[in-house]
C-alpha atoms as a PDB file:
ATOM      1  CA  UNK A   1      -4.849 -15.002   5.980  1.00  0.00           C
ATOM      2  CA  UNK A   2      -3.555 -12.724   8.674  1.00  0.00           C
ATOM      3  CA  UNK A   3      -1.564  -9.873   8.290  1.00  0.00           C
ATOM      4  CA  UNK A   4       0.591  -8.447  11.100  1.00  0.00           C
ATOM      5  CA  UNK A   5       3.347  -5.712  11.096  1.00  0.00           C
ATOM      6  CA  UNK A   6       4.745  -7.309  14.156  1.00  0.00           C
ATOM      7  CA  UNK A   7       6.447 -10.388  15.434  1.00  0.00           C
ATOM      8  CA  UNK A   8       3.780 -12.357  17.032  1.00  0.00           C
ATOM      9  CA  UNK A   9       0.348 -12.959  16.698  1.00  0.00           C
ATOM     10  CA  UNK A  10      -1.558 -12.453  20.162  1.00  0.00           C
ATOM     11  CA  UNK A  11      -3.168 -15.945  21.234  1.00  0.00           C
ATOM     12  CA  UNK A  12      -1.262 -17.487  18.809  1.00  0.00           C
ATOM     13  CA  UNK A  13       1.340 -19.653  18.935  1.00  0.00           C
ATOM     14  CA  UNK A  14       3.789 -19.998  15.684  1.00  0.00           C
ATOM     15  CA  UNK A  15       4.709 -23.177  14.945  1.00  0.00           C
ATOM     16  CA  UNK A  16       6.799 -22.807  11.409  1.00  0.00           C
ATOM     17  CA  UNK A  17       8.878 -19.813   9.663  1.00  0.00           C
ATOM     18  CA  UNK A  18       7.867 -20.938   6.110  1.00  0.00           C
ATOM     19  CA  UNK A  19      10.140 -17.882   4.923  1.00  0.00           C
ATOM     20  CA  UNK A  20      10.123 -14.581   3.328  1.00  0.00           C
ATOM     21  CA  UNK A  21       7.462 -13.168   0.746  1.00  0.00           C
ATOM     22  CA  UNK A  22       6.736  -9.953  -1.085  1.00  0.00           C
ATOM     23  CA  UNK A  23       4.790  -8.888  -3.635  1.00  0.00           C
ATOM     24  CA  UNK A  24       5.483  -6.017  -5.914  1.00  0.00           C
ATOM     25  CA  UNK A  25       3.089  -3.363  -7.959  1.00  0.00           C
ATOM     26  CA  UNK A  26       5.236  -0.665 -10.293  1.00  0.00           C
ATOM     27  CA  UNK A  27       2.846   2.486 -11.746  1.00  0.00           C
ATOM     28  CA  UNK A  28       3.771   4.977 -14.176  1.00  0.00           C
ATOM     29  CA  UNK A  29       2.049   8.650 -14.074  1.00  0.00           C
ATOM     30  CA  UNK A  30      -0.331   9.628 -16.414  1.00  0.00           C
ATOM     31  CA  UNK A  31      -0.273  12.455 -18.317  1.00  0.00           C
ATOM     32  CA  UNK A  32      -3.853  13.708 -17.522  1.00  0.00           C
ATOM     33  CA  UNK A  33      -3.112  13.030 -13.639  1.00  0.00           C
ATOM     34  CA  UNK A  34       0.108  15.347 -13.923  1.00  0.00           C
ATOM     35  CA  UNK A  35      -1.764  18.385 -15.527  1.00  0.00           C
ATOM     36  CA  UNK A  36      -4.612  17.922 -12.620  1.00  0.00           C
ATOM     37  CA  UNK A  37      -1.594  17.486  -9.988  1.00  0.00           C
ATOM     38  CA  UNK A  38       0.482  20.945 -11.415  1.00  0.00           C
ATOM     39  CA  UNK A  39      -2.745  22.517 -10.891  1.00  0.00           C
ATOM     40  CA  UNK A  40      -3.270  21.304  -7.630  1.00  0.00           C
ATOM     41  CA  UNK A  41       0.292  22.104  -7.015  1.00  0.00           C
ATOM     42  CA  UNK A  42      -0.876  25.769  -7.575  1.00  0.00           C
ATOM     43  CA  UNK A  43      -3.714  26.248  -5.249  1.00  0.00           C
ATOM     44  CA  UNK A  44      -2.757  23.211  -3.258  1.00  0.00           C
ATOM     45  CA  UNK A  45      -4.102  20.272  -1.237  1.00  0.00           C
ATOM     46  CA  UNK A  46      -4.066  16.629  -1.723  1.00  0.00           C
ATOM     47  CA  UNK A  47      -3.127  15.200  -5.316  1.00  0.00           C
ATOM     48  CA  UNK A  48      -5.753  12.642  -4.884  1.00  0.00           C
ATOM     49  CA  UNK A  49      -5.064  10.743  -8.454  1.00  0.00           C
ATOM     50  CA  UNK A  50      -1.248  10.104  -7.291  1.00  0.00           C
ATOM     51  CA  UNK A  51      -2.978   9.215  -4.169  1.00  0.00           C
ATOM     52  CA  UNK A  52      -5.337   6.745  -5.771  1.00  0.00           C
ATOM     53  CA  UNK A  53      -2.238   5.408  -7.680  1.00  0.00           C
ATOM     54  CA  UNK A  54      -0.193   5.120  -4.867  1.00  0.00           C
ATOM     55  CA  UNK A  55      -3.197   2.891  -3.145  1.00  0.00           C
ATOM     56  CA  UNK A  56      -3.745   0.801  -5.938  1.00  0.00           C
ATOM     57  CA  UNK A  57       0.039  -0.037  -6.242  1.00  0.00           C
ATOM     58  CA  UNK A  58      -0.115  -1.128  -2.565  1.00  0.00           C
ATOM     59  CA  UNK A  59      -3.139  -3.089  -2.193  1.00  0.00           C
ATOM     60  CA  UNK A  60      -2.131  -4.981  -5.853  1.00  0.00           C
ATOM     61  CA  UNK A  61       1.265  -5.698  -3.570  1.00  0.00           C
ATOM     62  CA  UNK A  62      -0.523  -6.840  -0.587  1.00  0.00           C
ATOM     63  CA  UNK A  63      -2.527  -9.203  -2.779  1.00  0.00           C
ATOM     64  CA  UNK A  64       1.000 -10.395  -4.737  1.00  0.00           C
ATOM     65  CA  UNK A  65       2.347 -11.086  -1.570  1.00  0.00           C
ATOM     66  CA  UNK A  66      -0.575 -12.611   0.256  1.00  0.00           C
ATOM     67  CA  UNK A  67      -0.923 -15.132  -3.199  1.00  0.00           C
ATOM     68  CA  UNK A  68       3.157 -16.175  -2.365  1.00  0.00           C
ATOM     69  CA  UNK A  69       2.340 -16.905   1.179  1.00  0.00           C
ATOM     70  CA  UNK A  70      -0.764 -19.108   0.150  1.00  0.00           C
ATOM     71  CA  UNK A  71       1.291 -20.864  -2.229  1.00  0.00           C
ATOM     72  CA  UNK A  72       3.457 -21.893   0.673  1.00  0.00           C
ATOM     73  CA  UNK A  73       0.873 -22.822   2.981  1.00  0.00           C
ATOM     74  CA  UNK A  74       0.845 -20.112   4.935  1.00  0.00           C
ATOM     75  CA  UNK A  75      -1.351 -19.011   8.226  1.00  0.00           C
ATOM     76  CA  UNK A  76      -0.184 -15.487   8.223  1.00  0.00           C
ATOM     77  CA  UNK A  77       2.674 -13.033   7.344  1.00  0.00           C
ATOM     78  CA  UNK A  78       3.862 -11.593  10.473  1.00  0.00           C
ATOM     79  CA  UNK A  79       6.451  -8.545  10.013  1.00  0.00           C
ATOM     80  CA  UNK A  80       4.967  -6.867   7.019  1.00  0.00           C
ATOM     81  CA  UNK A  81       6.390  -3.637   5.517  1.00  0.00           C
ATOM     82  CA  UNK A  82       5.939  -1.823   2.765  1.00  0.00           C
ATOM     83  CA  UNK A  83       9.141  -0.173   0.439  1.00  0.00           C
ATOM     84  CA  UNK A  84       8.526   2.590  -2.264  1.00  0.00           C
ATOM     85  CA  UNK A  85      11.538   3.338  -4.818  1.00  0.00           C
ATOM     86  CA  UNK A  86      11.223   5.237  -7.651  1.00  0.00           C
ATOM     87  CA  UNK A  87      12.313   2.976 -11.240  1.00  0.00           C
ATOM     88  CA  UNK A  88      12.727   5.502 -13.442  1.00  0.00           C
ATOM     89  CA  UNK A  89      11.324   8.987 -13.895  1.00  0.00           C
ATOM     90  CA  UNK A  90       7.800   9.121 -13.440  1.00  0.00           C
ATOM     91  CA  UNK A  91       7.113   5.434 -12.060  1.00  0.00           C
ATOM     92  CA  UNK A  92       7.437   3.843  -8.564  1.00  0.00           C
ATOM     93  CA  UNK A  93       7.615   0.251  -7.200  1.00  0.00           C
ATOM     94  CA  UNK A  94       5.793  -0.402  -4.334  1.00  0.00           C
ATOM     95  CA  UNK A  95       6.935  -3.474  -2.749  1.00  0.00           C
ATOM     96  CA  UNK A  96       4.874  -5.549   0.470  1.00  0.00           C
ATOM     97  CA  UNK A  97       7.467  -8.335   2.248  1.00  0.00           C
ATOM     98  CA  UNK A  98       7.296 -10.263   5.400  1.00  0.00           C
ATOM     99  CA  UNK A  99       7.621 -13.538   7.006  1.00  0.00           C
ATOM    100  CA  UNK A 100       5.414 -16.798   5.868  1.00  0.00           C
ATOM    101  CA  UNK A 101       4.227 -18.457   8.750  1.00  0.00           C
ATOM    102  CA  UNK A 102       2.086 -21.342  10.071  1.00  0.00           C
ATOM    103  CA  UNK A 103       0.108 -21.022  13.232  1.00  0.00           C
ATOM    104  CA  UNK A 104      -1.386 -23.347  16.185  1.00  0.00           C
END
């Protein structure tokens, strides 16, 4: 499966829109990850669980939305973007979209 953030695929030609798919990861915090982040906050520097979190959440979206495109018979997703909200306090949706298509 390819995965493009733009509009075309160089050398290929596309030859269907088979339509829009996402894929969608939502993680809480954890307490032990908060303590470890308010002392980070302190001295600072990178809050690498949050950062771990954050990566999981998007490559467990990537894979959600890959699996939708496959389902359609998808080549590729061309125009993929990624969306972070937070839910509620303390958890955030990551959410991967873009455009099924097939390819020559």
């Amino acid at each position: 499966m390819i995965l493009v953030n733009t509009s075309e695929i160089t050398g290929r030609e596309i030859t269907e829109m088979l339509g829009l798919v996402r894929g969608n990861s939502i993680r809480a915090r954890h307490i032990g990850h908060d303590i470890m982040a308010g002392l980070r906050n302190i001295v600072g520097g990178e809050v690498k669980e949050y950062t771990k979190m954050i990566t999981e959440a998007r490559e467990e979206a990537l894979k959600r939305m890959v699996e939708a495109a496959e389902k359609l018979g998808a080549d590729a997703v061309v125009n993929v973007r990624f969306s972070t909200s937070q839910v509620m306090a303390g958890a955030a949706e990551i959410l991967a979209y873009g455009t099924a298509v097939k390819l020559r």
